[in-house]
C-alpha atoms as a PDB file:
ATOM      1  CA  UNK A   1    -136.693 -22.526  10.319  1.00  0.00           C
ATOM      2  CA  UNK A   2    -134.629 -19.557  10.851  1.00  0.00           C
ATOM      3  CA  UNK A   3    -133.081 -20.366  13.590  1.00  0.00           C
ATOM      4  CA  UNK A   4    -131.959 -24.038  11.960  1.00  0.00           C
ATOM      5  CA  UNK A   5    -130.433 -22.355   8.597  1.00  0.00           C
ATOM      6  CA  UNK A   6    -128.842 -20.010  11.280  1.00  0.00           C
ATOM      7  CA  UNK A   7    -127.147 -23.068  12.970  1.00  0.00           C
ATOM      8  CA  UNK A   8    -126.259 -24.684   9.397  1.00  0.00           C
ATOM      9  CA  UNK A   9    -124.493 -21.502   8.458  1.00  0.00           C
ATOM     10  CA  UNK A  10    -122.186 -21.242  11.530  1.00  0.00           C
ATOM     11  CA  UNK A  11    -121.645 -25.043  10.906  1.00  0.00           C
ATOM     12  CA  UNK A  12    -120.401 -24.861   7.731  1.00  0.00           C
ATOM     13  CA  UNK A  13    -118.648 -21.307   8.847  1.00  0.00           C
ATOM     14  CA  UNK A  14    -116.505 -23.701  11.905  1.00  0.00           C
ATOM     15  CA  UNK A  15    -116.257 -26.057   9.327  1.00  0.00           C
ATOM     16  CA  UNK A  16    -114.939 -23.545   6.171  1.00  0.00           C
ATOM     17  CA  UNK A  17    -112.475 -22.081   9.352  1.00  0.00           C
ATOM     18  CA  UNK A  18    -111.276 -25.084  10.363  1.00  0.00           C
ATOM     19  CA  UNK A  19    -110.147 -26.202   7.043  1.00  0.00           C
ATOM     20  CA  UNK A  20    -108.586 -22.793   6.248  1.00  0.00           C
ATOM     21  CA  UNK A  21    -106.910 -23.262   9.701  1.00  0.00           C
ATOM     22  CA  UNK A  22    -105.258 -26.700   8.627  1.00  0.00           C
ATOM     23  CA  UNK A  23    -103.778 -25.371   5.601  1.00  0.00           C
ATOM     24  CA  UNK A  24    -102.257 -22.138   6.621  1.00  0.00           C
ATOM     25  CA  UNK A  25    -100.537 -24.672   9.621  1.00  0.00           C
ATOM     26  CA  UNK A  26     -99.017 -26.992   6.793  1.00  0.00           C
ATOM     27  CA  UNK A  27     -98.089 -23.758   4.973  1.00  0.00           C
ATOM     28  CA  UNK A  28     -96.613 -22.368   7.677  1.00  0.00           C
ATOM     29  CA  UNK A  29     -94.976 -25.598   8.468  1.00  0.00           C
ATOM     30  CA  UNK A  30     -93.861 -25.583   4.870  1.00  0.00           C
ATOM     31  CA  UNK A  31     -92.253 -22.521   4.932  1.00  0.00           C
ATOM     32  CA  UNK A  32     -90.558 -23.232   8.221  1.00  0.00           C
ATOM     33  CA  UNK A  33     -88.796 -26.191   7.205  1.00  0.00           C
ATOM     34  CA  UNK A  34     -87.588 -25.125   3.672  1.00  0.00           C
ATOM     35  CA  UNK A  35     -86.289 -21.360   5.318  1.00  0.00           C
ATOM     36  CA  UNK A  36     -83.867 -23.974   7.900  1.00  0.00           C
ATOM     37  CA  UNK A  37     -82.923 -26.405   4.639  1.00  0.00           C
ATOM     38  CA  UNK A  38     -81.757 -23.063   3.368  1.00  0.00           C
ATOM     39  CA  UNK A  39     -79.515 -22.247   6.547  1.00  0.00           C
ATOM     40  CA  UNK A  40     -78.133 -25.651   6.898  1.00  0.00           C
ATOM     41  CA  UNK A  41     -77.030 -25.029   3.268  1.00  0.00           C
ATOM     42  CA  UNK A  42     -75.585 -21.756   3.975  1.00  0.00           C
ATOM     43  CA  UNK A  43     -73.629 -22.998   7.238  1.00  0.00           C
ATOM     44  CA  UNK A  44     -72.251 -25.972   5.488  1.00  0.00           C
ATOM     45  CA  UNK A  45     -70.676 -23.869   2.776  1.00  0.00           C
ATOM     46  CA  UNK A  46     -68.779 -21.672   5.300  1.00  0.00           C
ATOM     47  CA  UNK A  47     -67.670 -24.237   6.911  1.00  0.00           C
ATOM     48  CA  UNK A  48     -66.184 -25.971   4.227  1.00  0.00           C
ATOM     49  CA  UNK A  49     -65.003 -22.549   2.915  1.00  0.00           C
ATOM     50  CA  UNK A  50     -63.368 -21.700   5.975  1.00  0.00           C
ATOM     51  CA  UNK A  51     -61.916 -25.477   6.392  1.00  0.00           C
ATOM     52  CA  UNK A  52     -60.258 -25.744   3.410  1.00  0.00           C
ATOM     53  CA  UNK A  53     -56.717 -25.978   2.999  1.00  0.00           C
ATOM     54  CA  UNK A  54     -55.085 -22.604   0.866  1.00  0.00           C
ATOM     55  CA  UNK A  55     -53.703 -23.169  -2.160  1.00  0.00           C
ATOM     56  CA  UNK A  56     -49.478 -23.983  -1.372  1.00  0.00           C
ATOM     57  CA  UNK A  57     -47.742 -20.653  -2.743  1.00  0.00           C
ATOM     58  CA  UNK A  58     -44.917 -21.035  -5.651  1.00  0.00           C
ATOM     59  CA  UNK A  59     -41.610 -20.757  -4.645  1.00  0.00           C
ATOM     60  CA  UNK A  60     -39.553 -17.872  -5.678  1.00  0.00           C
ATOM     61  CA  UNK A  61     -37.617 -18.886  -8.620  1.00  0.00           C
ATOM     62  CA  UNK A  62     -33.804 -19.608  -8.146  1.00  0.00           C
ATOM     63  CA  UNK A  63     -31.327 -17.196 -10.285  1.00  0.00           C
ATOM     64  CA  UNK A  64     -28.895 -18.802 -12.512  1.00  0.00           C
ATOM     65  CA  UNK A  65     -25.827 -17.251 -10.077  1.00  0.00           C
ATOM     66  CA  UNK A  66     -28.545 -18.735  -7.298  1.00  0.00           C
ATOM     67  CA  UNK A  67     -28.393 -22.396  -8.828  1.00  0.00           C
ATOM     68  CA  UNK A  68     -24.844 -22.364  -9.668  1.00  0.00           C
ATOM     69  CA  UNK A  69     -23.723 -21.747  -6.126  1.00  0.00           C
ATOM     70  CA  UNK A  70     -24.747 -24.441  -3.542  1.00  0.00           C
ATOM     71  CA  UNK A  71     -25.132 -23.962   0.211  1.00  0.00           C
ATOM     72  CA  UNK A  72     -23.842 -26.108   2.478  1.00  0.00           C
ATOM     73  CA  UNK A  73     -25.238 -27.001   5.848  1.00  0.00           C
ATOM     74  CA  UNK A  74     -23.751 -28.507   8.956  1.00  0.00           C
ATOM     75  CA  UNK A  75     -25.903 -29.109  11.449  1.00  0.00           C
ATOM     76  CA  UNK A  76     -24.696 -30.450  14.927  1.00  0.00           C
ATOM     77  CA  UNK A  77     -26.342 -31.750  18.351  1.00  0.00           C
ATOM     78  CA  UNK A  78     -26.065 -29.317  21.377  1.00  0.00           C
ATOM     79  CA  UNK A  79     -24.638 -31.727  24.004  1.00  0.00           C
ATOM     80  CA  UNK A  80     -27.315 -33.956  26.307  1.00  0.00           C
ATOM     81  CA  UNK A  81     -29.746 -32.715  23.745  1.00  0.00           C
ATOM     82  CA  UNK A  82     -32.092 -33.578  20.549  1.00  0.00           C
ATOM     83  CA  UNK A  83     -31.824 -30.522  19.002  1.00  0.00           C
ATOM     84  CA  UNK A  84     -29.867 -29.434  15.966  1.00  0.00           C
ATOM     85  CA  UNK A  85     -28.760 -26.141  14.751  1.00  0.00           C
ATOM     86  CA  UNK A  86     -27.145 -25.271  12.165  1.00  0.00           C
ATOM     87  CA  UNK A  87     -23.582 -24.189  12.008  1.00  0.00           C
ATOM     88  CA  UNK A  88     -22.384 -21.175   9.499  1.00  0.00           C
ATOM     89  CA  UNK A  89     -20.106 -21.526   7.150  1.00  0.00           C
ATOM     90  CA  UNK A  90     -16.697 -20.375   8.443  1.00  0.00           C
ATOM     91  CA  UNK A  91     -15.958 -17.052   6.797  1.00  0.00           C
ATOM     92  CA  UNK A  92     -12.523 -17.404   5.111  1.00  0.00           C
ATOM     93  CA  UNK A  93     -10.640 -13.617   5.324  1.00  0.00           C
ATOM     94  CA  UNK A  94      -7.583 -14.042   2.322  1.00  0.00           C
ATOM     95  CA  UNK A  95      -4.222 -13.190   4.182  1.00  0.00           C
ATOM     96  CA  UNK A  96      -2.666  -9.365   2.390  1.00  0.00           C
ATOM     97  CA  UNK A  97      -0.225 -10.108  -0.206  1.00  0.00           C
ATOM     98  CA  UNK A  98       3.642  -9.576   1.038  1.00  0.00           C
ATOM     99  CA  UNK A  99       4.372  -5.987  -0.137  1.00  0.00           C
ATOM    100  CA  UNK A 100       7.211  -6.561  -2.794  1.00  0.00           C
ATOM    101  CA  UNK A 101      10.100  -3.736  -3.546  1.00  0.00           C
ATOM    102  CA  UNK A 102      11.191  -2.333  -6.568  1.00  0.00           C
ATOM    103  CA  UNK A 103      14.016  -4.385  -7.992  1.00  0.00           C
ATOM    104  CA  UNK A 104      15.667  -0.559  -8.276  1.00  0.00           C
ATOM    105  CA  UNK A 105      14.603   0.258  -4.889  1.00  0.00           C
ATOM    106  CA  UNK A 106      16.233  -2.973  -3.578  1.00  0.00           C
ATOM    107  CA  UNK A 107      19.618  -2.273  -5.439  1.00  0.00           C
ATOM    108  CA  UNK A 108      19.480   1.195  -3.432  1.00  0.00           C
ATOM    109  CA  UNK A 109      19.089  -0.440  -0.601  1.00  0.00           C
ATOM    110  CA  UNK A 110      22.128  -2.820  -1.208  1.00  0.00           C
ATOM    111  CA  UNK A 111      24.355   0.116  -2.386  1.00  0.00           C
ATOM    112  CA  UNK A 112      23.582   1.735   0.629  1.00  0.00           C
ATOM    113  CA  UNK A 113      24.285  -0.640   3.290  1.00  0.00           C
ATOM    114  CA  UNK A 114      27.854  -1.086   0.884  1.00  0.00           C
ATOM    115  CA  UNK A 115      28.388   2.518   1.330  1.00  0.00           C
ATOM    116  CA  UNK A 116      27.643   2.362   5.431  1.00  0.00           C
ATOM    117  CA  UNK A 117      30.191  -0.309   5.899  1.00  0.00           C
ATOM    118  CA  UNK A 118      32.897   1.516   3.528  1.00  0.00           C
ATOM    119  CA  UNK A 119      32.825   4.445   5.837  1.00  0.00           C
ATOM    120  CA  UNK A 120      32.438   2.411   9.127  1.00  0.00           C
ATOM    121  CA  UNK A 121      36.426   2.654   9.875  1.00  0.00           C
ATOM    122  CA  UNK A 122      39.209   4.333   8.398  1.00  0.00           C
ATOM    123  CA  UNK A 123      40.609   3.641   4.438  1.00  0.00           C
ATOM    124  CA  UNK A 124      43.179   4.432   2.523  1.00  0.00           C
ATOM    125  CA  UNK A 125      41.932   4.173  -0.892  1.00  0.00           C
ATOM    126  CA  UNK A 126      42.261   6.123  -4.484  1.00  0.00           C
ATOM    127  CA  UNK A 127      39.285   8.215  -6.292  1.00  0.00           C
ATOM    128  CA  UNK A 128      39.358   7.416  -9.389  1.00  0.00           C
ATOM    129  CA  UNK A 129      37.023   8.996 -12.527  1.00  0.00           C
ATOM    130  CA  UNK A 130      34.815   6.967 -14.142  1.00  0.00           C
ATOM    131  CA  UNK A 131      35.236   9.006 -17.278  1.00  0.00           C
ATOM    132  CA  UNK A 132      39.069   9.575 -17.114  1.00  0.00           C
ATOM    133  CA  UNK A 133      40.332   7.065 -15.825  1.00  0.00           C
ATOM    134  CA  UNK A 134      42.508   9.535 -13.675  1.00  0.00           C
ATOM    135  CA  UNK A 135      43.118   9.487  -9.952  1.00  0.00           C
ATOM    136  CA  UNK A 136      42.863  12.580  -7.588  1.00  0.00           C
ATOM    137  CA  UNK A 137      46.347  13.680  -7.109  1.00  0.00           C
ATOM    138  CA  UNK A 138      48.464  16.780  -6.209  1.00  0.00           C
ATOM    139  CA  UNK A 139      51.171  17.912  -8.438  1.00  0.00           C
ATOM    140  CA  UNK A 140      54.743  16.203  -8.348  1.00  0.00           C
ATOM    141  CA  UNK A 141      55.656  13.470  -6.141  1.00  0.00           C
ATOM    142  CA  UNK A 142      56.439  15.096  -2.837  1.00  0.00           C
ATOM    143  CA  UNK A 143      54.067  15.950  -0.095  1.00  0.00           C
ATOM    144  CA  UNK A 144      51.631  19.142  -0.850  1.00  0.00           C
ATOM    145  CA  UNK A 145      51.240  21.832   1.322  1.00  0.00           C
ATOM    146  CA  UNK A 146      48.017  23.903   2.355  1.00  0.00           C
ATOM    147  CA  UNK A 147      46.610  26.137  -0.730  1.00  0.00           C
ATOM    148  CA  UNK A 148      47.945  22.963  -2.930  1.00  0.00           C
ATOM    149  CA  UNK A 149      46.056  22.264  -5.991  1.00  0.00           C
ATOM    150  CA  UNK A 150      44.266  19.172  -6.088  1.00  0.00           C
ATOM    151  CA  UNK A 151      44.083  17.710  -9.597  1.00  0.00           C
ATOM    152  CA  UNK A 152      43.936  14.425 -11.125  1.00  0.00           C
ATOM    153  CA  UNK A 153      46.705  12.022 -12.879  1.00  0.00           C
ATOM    154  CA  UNK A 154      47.418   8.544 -14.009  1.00  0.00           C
ATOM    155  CA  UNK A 155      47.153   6.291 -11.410  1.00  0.00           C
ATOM    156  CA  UNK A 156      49.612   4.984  -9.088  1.00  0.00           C
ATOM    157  CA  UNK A 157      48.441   3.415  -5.677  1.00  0.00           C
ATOM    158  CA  UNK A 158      51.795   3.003  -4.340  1.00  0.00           C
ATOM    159  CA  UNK A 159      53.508   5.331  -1.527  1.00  0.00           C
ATOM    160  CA  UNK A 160      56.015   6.718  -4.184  1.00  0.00           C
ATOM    161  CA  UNK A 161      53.399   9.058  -5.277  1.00  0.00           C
ATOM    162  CA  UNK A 162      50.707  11.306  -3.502  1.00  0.00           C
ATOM    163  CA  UNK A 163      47.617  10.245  -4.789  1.00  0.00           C
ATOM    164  CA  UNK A 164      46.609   8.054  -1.239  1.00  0.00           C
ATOM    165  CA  UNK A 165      43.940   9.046   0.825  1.00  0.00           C
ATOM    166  CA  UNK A 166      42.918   8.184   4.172  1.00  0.00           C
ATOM    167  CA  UNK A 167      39.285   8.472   4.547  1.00  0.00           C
ATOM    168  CA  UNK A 168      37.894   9.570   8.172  1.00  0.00           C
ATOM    169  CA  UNK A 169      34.611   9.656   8.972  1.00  0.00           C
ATOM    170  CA  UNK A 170      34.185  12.498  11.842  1.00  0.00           C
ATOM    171  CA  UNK A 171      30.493  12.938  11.383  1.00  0.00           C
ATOM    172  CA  UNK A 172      28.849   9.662  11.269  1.00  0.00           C
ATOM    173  CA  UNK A 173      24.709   9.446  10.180  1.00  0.00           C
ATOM    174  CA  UNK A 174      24.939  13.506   9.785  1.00  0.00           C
ATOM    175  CA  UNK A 175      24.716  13.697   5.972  1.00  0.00           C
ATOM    176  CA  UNK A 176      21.206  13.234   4.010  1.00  0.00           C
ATOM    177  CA  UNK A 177      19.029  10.012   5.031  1.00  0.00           C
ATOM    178  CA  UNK A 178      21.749   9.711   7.840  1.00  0.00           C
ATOM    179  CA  UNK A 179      24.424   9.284   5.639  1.00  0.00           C
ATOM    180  CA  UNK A 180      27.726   9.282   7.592  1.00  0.00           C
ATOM    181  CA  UNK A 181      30.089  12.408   6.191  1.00  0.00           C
ATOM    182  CA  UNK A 182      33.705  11.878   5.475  1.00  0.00           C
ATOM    183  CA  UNK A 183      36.993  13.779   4.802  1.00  0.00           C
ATOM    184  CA  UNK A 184      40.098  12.701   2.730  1.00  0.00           C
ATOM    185  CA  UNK A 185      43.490  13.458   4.306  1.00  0.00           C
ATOM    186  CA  UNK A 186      46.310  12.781   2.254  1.00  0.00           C
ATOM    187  CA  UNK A 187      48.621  10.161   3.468  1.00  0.00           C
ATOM    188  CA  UNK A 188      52.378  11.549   2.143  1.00  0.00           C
ATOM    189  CA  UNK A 189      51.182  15.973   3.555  1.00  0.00           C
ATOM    190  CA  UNK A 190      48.284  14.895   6.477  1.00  0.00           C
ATOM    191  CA  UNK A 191      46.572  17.552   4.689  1.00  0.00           C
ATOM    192  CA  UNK A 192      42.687  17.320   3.477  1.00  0.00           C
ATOM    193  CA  UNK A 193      40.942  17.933   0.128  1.00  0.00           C
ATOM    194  CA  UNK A 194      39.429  21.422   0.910  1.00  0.00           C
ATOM    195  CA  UNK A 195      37.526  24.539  -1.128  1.00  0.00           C
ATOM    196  CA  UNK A 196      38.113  27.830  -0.461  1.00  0.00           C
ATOM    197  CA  UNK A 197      37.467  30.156   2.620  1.00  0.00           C
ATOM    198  CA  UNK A 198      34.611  28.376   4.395  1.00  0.00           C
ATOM    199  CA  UNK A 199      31.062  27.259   4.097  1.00  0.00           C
ATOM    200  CA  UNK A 200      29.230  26.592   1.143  1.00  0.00           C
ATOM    201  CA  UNK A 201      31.097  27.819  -2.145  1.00  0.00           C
ATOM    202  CA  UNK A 202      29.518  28.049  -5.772  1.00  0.00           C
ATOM    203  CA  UNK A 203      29.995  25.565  -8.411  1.00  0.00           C
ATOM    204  CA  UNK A 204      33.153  25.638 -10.536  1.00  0.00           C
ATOM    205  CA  UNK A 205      35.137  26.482  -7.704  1.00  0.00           C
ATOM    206  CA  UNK A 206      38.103  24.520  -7.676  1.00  0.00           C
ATOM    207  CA  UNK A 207      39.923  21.786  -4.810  1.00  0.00           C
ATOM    208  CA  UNK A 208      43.181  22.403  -2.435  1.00  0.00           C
ATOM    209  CA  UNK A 209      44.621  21.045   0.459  1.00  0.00           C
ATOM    210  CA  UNK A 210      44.368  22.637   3.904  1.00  0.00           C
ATOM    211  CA  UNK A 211      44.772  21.783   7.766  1.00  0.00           C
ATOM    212  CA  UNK A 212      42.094  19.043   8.606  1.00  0.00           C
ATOM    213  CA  UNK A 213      39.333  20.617  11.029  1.00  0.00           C
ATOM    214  CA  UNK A 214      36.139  17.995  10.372  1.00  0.00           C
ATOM    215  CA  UNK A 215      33.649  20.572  11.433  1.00  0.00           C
ATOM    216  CA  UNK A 216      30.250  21.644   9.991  1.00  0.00           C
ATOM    217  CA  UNK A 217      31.334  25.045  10.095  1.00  0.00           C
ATOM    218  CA  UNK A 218      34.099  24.086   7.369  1.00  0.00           C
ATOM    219  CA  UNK A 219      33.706  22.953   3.784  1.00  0.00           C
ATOM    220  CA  UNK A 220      35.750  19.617   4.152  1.00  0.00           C
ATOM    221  CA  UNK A 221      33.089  17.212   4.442  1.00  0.00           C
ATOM    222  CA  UNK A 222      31.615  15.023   2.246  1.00  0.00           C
ATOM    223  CA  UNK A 223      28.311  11.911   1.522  1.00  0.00           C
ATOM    224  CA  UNK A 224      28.760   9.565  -0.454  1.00  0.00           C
ATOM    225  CA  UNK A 225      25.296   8.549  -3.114  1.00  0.00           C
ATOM    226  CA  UNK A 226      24.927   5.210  -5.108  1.00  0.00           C
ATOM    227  CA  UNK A 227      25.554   6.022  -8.709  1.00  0.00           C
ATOM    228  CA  UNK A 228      25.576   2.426 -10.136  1.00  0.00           C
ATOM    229  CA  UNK A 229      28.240  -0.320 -11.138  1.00  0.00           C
ATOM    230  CA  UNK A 230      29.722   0.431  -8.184  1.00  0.00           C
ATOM    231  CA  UNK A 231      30.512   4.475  -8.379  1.00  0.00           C
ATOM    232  CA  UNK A 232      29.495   6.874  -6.199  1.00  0.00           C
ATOM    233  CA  UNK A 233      29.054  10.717  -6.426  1.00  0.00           C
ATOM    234  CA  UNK A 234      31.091  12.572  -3.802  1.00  0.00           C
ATOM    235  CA  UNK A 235      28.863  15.336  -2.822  1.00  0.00           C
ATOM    236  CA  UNK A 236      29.945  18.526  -0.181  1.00  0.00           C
ATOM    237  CA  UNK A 237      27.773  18.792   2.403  1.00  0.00           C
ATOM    238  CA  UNK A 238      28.604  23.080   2.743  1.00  0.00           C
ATOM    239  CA  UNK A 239      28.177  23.858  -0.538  1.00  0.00           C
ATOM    240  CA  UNK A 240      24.793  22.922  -1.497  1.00  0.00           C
ATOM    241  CA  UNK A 241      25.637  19.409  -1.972  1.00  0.00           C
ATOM    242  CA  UNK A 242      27.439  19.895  -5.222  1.00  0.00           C
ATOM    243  CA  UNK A 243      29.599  16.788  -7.083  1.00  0.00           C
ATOM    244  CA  UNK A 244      32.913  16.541  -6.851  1.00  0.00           C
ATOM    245  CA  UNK A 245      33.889  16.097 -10.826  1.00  0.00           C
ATOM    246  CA  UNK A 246      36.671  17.016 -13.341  1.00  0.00           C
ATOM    247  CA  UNK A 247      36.989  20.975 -14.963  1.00  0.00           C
ATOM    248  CA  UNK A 248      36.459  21.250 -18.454  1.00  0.00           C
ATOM    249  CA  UNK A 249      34.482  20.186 -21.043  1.00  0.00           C
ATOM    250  CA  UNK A 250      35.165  16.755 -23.911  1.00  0.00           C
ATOM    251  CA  UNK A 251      38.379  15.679 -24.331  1.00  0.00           C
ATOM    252  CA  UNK A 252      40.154  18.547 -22.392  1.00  0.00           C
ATOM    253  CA  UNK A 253      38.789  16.351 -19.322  1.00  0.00           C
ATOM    254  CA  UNK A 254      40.831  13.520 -19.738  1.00  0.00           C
ATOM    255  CA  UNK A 255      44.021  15.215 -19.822  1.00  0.00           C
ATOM    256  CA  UNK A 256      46.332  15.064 -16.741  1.00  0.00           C
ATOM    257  CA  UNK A 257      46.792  17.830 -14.504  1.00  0.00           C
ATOM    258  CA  UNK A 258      43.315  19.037 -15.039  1.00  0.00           C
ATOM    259  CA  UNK A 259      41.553  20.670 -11.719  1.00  0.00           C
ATOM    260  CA  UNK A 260      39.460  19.012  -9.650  1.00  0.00           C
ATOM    261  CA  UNK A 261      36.290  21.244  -8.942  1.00  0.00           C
ATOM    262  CA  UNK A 262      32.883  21.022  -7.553  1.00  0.00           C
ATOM    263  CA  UNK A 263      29.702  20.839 -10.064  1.00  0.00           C
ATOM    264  CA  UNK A 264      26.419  20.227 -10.669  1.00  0.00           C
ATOM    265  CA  UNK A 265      25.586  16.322 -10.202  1.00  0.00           C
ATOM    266  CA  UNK A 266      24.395  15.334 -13.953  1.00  0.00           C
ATOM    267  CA  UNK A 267      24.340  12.152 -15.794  1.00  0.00           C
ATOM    268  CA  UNK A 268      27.671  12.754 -17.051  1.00  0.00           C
ATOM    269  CA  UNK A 269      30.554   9.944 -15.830  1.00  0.00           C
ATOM    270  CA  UNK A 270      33.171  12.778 -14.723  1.00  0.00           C
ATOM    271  CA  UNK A 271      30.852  13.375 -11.536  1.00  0.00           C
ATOM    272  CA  UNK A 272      31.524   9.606 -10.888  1.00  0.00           C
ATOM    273  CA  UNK A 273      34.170   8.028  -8.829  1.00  0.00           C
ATOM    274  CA  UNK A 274      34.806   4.623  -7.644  1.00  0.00           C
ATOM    275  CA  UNK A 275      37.073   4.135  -4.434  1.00  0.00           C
ATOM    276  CA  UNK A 276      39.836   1.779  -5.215  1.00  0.00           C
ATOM    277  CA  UNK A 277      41.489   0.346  -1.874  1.00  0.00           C
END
């Protein structure tokens, strides 16, 4: 009897183990399938993480200069091809203004290039004062002689008296901004307007005649510069460039007979001249 309640017991002990057995397989089974259901899951969301398309960026916003302004664009085939490029814009480089002159600066010029072909050749002319009226002359009617005063009188411009000039120019482009320097040589004596000695000589110092040497050495030459309306100012080139104008002051200037001197070059009309062929 033992030994057959010995045999039941492992029976129902195989039978107990087998059951136990099943279900721990299904479990196991169980657990298996739902753990790859999981991982399927998983890979399915990356991949349609990594698949989908990014979201398109904004374009930068156009400025109002930006929008205003359009671009244009060429584009052109390369020859025996397909392809296009584009072709720049051609950059447009604005041509430099003309430089204009002065209106005063151009007047210079004119009086100038006046002044160059006045003392290209040989006159015979009268200097008369702008502010007297009076012509350089020397004293009487007859031809002067060296220390003669030169002075200024009504004006005649005929042979009968001495106030004619012939005007040389023995030192052509040698005066300031190659201005061409003269000498006056008075037609009746030969003789030239002159100063004193030689070289440079001080202001007030007084005109004469004297032998005609045209030399830099000597104080006989003279430029000529613009002074408007058609005057010059008739400057030594020895004595510091000083004017050639009348002596004295107001009305004592207009009087005839009054010295001729040289002078500071001021505004006033007695340092003018105009040359009257």
């Amino acid at each position: 009897m033992g030994t057959r309640v010995a045999g039941a017991v492992a029976v129902l002990a195989l039978a107990a183990g087998a059951t136990l057995g099943v279900g721990a397989w299904r479990s196991y089974q169980a657990d298996e399938e739902a753990q790859k259901a999981e991982l399927a899951a998983e890979q399915a969301a990356a991949h349609k993480k990594l698949t989908r398309s990014p979201s398109p960026s904004p374009e930068p916003k156009m400025t109002k200069k930006e929008t205003k302004k359009e671009t244009k664009k060429e584009t052109k085939k390369e020859p025996g091809t397909t392809v296009e490029r584009q072709v720049p814009d051609p950059v447009v480089t604005p041509s430099a203004s003309p430089t204009k002159k002065h209106p005063e600066t151009r007047t210079e010029d004119v009086a100038k290039a006046e002044l160059q072909k006045l003392t290209a050749v040989p006159r015979t002319l009268l200097l008369k004062n702008v502010f007297t009226g009076l012509c350089a002359d020397i004293p009487f009617y007859t031809a002067g002689k060296k220390g003669e005063h030169v002075n200024q009188y009504y004006c005649d411009g005929t042979d009968k008296d001495n106030q004619l000039w012939r005007m040389t120019s023995p030192r052509p482009d040698a005066g300031p901004g190659g201005t061409d320097l003269v000498q006056f040589a008075n037609l009746k004596d030969g003789l030239c307007i002159d100063l004193l000695t030689r070289g440079g000589q001080p202001a007030g110092t007084g005109l004469q005649e004297s032998d005609c040497t045209g030399t830099m050495g000597d104080n006989q030459l003279w430029w000529f510069e613009p002074a408007g309306d058609g005057s010059v100012r008739i400057r030594n080139y020895a004595s510091n460039h000083l004017c050639l104008k009348v002596n004295g002051l107001g009305a004592e200037m207009k009087e005839p007979d009054q010295r001729l001197v040289i002078g500071s070059c001021d505004s006033r009309d007695d340092s003018r001249w105009r040359l009257t062929e």
